[in-house]
C-alpha atoms as a PDB file:
ATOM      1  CA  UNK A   1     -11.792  -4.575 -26.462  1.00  0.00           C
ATOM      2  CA  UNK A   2      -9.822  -7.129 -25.269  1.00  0.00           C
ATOM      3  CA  UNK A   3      -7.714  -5.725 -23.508  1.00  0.00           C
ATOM      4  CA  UNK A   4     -10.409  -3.028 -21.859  1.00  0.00           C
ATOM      5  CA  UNK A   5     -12.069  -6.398 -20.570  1.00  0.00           C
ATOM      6  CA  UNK A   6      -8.811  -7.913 -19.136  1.00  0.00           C
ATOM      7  CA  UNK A   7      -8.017  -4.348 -17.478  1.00  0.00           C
ATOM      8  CA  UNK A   8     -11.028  -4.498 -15.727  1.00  0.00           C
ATOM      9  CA  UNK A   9     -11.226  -7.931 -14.580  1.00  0.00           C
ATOM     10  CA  UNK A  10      -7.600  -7.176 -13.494  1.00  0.00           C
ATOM     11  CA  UNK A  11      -8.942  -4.027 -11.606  1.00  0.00           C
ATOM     12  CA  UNK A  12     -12.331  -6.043 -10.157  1.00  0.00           C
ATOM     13  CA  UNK A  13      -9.893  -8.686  -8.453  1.00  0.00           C
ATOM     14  CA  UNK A  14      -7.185  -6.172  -7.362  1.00  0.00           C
ATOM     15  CA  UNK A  15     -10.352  -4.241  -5.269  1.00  0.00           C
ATOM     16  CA  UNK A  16     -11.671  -7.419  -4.095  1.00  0.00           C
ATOM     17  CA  UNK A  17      -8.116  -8.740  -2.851  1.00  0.00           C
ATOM     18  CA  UNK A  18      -8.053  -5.145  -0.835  1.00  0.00           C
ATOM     19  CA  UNK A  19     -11.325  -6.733   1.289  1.00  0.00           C
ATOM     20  CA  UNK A  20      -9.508 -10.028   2.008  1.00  0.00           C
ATOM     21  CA  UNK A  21      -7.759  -9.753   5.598  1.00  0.00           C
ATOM     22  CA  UNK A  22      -3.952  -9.890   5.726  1.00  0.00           C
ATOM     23  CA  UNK A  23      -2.440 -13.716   6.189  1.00  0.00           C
ATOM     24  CA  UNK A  24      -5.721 -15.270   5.741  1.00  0.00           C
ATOM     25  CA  UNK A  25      -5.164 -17.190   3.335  1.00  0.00           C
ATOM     26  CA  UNK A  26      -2.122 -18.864   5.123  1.00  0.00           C
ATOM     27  CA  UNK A  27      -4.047 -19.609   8.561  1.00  0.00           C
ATOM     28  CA  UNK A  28      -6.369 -21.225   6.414  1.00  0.00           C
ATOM     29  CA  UNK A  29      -3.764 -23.607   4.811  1.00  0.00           C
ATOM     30  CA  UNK A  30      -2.547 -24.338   8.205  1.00  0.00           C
ATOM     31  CA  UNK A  31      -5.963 -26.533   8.627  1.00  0.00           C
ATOM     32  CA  UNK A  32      -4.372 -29.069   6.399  1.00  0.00           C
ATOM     33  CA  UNK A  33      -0.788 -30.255   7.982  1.00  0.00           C
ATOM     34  CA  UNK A  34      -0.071 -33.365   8.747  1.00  0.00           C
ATOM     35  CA  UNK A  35      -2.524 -34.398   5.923  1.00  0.00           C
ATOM     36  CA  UNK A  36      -5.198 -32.990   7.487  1.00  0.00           C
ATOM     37  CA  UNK A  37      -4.464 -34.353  11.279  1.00  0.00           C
ATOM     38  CA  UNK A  38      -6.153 -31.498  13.217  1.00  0.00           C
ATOM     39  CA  UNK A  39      -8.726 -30.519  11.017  1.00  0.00           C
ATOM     40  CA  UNK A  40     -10.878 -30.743  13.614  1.00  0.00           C
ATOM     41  CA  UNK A  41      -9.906 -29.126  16.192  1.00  0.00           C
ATOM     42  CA  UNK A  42      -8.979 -26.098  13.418  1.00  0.00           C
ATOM     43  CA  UNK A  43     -12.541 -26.110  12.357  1.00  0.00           C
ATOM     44  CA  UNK A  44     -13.604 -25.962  15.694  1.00  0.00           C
ATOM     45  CA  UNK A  45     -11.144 -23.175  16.890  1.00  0.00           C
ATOM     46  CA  UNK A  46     -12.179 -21.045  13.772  1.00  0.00           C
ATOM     47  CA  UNK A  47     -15.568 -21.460  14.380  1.00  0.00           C
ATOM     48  CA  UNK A  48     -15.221 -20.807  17.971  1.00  0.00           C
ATOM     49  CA  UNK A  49     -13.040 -17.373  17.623  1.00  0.00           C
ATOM     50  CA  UNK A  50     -16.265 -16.338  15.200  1.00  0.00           C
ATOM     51  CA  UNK A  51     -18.904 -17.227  17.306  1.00  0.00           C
ATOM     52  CA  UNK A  52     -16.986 -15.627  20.682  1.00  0.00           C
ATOM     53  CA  UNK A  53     -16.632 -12.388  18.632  1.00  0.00           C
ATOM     54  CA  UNK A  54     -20.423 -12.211  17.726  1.00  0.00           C
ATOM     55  CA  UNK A  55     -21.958 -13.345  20.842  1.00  0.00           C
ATOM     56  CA  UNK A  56     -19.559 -11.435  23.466  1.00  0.00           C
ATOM     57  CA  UNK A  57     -18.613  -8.242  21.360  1.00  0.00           C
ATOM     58  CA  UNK A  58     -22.395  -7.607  20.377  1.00  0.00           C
ATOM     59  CA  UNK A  59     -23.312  -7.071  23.960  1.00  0.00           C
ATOM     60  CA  UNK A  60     -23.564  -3.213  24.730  1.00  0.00           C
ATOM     61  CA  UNK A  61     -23.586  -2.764  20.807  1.00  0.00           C
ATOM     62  CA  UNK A  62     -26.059  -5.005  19.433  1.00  0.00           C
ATOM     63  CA  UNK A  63     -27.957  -6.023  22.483  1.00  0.00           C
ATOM     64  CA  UNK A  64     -28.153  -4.071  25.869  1.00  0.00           C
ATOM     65  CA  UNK A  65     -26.725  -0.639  24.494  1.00  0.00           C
ATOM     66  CA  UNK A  66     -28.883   1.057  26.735  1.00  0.00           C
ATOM     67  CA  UNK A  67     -28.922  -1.396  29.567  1.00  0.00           C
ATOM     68  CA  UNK A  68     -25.473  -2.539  31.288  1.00  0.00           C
ATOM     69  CA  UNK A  69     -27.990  -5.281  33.318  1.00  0.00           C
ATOM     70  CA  UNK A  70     -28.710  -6.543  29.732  1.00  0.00           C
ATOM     71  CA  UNK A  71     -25.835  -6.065  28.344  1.00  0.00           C
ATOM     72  CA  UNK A  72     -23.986  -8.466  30.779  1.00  0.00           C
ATOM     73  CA  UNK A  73     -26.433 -10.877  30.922  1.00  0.00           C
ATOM     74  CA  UNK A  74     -25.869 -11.050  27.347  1.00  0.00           C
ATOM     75  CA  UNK A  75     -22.262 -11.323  27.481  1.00  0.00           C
ATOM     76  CA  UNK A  76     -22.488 -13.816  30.161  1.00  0.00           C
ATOM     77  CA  UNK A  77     -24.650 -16.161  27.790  1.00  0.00           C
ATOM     78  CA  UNK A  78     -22.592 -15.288  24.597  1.00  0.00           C
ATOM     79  CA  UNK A  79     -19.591 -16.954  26.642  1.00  0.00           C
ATOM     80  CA  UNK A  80     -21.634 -20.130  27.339  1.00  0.00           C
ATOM     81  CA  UNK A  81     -23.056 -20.057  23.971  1.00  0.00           C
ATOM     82  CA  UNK A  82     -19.872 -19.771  21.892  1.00  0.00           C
ATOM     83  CA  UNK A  83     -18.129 -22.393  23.697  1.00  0.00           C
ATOM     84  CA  UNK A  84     -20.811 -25.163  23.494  1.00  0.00           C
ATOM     85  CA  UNK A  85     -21.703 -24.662  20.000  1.00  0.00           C
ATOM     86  CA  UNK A  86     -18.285 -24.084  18.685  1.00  0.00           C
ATOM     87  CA  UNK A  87     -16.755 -27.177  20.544  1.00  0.00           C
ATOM     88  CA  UNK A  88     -15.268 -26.085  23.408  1.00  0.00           C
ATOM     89  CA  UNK A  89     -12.506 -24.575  21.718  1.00  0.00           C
ATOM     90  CA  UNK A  90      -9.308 -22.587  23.340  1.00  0.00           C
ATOM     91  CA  UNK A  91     -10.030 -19.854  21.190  1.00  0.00           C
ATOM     92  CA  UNK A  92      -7.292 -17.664  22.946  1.00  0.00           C
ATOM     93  CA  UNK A  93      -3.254 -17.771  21.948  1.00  0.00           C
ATOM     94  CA  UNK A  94      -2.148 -17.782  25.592  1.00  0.00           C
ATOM     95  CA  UNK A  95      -4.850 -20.761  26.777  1.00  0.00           C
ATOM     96  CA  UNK A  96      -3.249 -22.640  23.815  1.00  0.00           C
ATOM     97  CA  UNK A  97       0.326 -22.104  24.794  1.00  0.00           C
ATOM     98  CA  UNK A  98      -0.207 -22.524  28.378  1.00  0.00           C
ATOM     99  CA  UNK A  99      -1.707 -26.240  27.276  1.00  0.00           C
ATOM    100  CA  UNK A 100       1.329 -26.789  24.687  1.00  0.00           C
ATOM    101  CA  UNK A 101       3.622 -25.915  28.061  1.00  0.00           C
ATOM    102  CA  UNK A 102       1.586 -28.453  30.404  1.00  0.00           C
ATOM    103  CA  UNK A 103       1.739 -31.003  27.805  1.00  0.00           C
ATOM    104  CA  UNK A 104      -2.189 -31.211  27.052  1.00  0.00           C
ATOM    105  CA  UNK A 105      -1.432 -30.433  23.080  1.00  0.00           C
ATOM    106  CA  UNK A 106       1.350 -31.173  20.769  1.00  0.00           C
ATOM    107  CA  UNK A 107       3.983 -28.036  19.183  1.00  0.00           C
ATOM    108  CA  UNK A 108       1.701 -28.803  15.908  1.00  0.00           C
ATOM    109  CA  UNK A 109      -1.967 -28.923  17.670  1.00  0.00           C
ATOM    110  CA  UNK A 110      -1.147 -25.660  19.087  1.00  0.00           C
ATOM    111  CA  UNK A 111       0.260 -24.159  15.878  1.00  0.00           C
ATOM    112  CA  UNK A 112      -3.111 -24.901  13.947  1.00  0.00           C
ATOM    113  CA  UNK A 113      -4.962 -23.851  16.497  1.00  0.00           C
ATOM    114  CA  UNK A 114      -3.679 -20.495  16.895  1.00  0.00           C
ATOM    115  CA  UNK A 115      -4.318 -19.981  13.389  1.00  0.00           C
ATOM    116  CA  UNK A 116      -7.217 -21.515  13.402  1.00  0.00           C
ATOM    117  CA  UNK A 117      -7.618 -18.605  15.909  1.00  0.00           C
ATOM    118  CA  UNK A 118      -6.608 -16.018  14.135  1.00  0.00           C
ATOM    119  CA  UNK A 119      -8.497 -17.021  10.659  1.00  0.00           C
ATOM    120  CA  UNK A 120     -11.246 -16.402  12.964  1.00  0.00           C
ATOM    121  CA  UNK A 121     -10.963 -13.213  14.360  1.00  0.00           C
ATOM    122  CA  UNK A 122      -9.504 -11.820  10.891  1.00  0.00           C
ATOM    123  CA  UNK A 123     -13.065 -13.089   9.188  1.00  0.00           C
ATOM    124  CA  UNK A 124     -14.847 -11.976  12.102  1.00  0.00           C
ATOM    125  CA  UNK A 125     -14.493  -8.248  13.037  1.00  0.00           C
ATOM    126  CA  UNK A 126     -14.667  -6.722   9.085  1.00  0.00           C
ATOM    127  CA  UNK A 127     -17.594  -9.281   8.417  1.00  0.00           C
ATOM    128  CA  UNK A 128     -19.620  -8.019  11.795  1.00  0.00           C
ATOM    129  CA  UNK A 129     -18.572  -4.574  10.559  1.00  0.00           C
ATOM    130  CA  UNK A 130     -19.987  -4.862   7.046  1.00  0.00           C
ATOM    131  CA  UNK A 131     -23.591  -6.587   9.031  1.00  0.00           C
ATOM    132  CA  UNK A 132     -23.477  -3.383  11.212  1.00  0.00           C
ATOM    133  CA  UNK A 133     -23.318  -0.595   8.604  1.00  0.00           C
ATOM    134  CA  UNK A 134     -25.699  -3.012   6.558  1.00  0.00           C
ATOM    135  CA  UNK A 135     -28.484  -3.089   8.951  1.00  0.00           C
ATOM    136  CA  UNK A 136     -27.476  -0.117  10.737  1.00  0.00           C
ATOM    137  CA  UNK A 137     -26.366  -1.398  14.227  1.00  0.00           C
ATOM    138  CA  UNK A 138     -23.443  -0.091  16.409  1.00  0.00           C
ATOM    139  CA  UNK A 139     -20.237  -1.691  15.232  1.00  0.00           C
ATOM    140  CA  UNK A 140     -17.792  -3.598  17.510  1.00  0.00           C
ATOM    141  CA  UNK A 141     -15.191  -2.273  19.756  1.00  0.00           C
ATOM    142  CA  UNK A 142     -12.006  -3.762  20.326  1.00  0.00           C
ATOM    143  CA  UNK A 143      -8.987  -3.650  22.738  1.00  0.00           C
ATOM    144  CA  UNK A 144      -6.911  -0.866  22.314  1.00  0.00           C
ATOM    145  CA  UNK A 145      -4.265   1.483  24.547  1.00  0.00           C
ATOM    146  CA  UNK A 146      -2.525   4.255  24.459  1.00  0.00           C
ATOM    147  CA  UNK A 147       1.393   4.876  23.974  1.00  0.00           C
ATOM    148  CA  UNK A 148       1.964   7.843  26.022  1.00  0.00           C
ATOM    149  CA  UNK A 149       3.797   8.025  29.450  1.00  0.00           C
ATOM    150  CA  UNK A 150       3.787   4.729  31.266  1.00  0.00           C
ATOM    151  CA  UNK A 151       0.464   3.276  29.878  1.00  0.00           C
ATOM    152  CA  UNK A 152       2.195   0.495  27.980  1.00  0.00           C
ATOM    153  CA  UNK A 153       3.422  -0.394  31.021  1.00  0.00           C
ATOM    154  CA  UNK A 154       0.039  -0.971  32.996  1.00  0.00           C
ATOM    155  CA  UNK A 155      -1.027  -2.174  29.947  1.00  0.00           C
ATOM    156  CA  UNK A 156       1.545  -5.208  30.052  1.00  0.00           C
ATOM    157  CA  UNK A 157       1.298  -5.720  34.311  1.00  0.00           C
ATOM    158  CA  UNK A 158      -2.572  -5.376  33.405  1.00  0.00           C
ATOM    159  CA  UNK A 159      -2.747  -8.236  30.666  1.00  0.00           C
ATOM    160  CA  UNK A 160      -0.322 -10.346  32.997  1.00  0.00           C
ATOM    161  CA  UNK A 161      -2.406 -10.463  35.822  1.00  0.00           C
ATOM    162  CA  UNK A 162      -5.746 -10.844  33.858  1.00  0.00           C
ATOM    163  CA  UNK A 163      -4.535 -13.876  31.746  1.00  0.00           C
ATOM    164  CA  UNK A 164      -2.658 -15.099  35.326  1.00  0.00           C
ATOM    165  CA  UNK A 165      -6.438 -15.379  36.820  1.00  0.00           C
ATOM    166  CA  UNK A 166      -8.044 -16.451  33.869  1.00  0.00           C
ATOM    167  CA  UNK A 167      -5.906 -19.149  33.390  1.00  0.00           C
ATOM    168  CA  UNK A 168      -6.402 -19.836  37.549  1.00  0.00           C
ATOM    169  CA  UNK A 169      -9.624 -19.782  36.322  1.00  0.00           C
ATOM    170  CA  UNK A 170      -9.679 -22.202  34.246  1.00  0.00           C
ATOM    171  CA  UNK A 171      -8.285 -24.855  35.796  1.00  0.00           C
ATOM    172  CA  UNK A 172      -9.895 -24.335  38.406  1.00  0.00           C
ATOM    173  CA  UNK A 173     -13.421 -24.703  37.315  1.00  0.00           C
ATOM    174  CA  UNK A 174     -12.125 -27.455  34.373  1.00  0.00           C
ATOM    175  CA  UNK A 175      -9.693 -29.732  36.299  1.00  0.00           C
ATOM    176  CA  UNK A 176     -10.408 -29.497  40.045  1.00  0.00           C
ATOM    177  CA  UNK A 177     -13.927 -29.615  40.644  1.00  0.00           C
ATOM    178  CA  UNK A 178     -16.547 -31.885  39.425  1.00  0.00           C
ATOM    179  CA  UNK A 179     -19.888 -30.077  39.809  1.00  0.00           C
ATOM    180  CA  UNK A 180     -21.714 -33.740  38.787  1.00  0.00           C
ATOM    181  CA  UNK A 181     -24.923 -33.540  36.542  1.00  0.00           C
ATOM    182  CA  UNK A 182     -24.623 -30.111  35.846  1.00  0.00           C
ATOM    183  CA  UNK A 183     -21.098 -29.804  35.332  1.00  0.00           C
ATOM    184  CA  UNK A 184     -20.708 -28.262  31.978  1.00  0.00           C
ATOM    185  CA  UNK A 185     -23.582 -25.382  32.952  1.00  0.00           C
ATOM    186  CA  UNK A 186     -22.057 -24.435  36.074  1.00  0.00           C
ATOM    187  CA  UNK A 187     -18.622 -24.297  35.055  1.00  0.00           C
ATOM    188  CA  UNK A 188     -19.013 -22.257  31.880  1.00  0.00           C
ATOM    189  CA  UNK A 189     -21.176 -19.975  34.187  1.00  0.00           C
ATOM    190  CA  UNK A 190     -18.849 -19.631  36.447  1.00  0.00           C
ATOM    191  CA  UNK A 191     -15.897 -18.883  33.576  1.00  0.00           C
ATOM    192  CA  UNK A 192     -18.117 -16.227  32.074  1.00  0.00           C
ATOM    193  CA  UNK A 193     -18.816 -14.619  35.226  1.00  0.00           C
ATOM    194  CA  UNK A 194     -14.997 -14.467  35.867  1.00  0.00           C
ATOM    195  CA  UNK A 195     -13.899 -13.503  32.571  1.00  0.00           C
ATOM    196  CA  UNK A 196     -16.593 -10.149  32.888  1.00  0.00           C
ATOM    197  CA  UNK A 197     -15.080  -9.263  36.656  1.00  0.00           C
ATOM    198  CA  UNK A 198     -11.935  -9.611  34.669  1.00  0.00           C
ATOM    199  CA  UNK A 199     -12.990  -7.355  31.924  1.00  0.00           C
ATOM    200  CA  UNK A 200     -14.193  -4.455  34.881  1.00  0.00           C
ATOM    201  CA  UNK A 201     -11.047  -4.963  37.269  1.00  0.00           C
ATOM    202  CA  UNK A 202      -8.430  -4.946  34.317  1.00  0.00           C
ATOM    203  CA  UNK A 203      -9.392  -2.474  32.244  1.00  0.00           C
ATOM    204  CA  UNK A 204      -6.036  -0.413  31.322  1.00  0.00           C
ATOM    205  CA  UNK A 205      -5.515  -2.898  27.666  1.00  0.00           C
ATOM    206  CA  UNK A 206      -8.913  -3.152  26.613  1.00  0.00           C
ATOM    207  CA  UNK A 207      -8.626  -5.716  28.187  1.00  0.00           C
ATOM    208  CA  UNK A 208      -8.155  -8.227  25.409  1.00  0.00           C
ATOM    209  CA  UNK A 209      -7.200 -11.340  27.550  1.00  0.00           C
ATOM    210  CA  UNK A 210      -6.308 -12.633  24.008  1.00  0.00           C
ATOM    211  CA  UNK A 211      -3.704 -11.902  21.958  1.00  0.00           C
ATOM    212  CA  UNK A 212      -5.437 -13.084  18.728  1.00  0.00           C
ATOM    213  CA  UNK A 213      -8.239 -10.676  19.705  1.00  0.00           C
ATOM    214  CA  UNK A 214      -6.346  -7.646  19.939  1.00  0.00           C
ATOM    215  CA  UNK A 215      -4.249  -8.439  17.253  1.00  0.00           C
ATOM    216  CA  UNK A 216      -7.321  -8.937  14.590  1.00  0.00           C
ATOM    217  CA  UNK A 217      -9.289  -6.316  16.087  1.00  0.00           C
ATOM    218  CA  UNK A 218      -5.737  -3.788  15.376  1.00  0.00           C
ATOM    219  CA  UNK A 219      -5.774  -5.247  11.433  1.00  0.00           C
ATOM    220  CA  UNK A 220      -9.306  -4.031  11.075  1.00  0.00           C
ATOM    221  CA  UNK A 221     -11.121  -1.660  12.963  1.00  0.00           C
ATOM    222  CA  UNK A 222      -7.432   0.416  14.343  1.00  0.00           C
ATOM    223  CA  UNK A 223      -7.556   2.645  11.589  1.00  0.00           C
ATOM    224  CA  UNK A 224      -9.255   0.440   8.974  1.00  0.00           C
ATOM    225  CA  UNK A 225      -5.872  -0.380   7.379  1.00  0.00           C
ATOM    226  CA  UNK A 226      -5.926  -3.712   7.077  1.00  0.00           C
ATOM    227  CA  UNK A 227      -1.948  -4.426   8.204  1.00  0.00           C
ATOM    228  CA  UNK A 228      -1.067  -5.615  11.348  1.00  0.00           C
ATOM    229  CA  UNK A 229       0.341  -4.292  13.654  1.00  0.00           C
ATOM    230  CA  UNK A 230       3.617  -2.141  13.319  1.00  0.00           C
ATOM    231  CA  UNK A 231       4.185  -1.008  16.491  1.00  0.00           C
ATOM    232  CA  UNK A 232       6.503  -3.412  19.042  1.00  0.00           C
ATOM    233  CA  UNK A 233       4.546  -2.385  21.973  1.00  0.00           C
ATOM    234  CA  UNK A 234       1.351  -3.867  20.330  1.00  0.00           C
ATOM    235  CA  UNK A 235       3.214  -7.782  20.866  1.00  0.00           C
ATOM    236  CA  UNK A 236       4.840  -6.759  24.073  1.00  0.00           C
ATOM    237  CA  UNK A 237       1.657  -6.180  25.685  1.00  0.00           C
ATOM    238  CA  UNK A 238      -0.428  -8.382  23.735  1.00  0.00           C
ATOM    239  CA  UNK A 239       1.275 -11.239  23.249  1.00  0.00           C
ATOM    240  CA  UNK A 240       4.821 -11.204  25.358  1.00  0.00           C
ATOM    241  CA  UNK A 241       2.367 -10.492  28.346  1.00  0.00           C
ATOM    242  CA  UNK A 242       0.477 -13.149  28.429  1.00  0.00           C
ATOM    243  CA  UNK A 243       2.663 -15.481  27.099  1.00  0.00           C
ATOM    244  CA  UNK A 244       5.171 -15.182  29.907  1.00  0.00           C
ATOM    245  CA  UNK A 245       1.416 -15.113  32.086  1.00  0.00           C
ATOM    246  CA  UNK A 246       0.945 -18.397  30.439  1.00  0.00           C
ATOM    247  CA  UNK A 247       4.401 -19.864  31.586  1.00  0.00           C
ATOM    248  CA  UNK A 248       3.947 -18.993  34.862  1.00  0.00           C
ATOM    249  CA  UNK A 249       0.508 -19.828  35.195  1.00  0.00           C
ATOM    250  CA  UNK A 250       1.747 -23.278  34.507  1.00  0.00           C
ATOM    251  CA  UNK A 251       4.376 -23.255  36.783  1.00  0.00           C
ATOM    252  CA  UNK A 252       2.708 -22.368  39.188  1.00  0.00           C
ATOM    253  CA  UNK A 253      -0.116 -25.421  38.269  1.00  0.00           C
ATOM    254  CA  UNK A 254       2.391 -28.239  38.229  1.00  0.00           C
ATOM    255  CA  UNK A 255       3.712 -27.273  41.509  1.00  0.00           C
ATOM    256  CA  UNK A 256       0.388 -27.735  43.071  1.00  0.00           C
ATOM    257  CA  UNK A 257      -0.891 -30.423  40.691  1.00  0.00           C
ATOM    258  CA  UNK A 258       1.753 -32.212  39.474  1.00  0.00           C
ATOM    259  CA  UNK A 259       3.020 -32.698  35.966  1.00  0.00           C
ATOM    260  CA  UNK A 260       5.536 -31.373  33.719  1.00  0.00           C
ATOM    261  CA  UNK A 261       6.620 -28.004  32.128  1.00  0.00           C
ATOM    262  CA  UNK A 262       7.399 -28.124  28.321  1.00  0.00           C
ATOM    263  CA  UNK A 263       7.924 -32.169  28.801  1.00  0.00           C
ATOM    264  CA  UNK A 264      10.313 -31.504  31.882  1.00  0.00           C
ATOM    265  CA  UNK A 265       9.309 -32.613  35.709  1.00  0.00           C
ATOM    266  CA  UNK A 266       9.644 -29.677  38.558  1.00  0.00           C
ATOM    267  CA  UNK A 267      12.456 -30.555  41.244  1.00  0.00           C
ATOM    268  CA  UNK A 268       9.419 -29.313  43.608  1.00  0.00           C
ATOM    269  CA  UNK A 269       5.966 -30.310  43.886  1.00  0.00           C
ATOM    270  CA  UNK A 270       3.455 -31.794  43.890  1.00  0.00           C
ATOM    271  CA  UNK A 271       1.440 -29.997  46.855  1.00  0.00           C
ATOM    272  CA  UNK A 272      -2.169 -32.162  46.019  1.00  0.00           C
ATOM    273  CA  UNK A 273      -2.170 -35.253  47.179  1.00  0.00           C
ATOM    274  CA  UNK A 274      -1.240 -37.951  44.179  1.00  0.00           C
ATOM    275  CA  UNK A 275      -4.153 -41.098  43.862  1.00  0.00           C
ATOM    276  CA  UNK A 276      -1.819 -44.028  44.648  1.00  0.00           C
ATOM    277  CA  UNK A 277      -0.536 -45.846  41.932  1.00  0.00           C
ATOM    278  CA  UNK A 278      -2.165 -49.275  41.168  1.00  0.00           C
ATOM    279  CA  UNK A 279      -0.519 -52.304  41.502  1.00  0.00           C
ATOM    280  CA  UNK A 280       0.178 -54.761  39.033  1.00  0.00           C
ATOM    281  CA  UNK A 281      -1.511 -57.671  41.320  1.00  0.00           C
ATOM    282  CA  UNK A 282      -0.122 -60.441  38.311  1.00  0.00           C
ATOM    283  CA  UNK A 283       3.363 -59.240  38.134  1.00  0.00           C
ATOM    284  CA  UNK A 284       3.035 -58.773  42.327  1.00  0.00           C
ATOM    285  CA  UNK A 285       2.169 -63.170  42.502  1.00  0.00           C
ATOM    286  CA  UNK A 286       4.812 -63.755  40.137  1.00  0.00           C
END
């Protein structure tokens, strides 16, 4: 009897360890370096890859499946929506990278938050899934392309030059203009309106415009096999792309701006005019 009972409890936690998402459990202990340092901001990332998922992958399948008008305007508030309640988070590999190679977050920050990221987007997609079947709504999409002739090709050039304007996007919107009272509105309006001319122009990849979105999307709903990715094409598109998109995104940045590339100052640059530097008026009457 006793061991029928410790068979089956044995069998109960080897089916329920088949639900749990691959490397979970290690993004999750990521939260917790540096005794606990960036907690935060891995909270807020995790939240903010959950909440992005829901509120921009339900449009067309949850709301506005018969109405692209609705469906957008959905999206376009989903993009608003997940960034003000989640934190403002990067929620996106490349944006974090292309911040750890401007100088905006430390080698560690950016570690967490990418798997802050990814705990996200692993919890997210089979969890939405399960709500679908449960209540009997269409389930998510994701980013996916095919490997036949030169499509993984486009697909790379395509997730370049996506991530490459998002990322213009972005600092455009977040570091150049100050839009006054109604800043935070007009901005995030203005980045959700870009991201869904991004999603129509670049289409050939999905587009993900994330790596940790294609990448937890593949796990999950590519098969249902829960493993990640096998194929080397997956990371050359999705994550080689816009990483090198990333680098020269910020390249490109501290040339006009000013600033430094991993920690290192350009021999050219800056185009924008500098504010002058302020004079130490005691040390000048000395």
């Amino acid at each position: 009897m006793v061991s029928s009972l410790i068979g089956s409890l044995c069998q109960s936690i080897k089916e329920g360890f088949s639900y749990i998402p691959p490397g979970i459990f290690i993004a999750i202990a990521t939260a917790f370096l540096v005794e606990g340092k960036y907690l935060k901001q891995f909270r807020q990332e995790c939240l903010g890859s959950l909440l992005m998922i829901v509120c921009t992958f339900s449009a067309g399948k949850w709301i506005g499946k018969d109405s692209m008008q609705v469906a957008w305007a959905s999206h376009f508030l989903g993009v608003i929506t997940s960034d003000y309640f989640g934190g403002g988070p990067h929620v996106n590999p490349a944006v974090t990278f292309n911040m750890f190679c401007l100088g905006k977050v430390s080698y560690t920050e950016a570690y967490i938050r990418v798997a802050a990221q990814m705990a996200g987007g692993l919890i997210a997609f089979p969890a939405f899934h399960a709500i679908s079947d449960a209540m009997g709504l269409t389930p998510f999409g994701g980013p996916e392309f095919k490997l036949q002739g030169d499509q993984p090709v486009e697909a790379f050039l395509s997730e370049f030059c996506a991530m490459f304007l998002l990322l213009m996007l972005i600092y455009t919107v977040n570091w150049e203009y100050n839009f006054g009272t109604y800043h935070y509105i007009i901005k995030q309006s203005l980045t959700a309106i870009g991201i869904r001319t991004l999603i129509e122009v670049f289409p050939t990849a999905g587009p993900a415009m994330n790596p940790m979105l294609a990448t937890t999307w593949n796990v999950f709903g590519v098969g249902t096999t829960f493993e990640f990715p096998r194929d080397m094409d997956h990371y050359i598109v999705y994550w080689i792309s816009p990483g090198i998109s990333a680098i020269v995104a910020a390249v490109i940045y501290v040339i006009y701006a000013g600033g430094t590339i991993f920690g290192t100052h350009l021999p050219i640059g800056p185009i924008k005019k500098q504010p002058p530097t302020p004079v130490d008026t005691e040390k000048k009457n000395k």
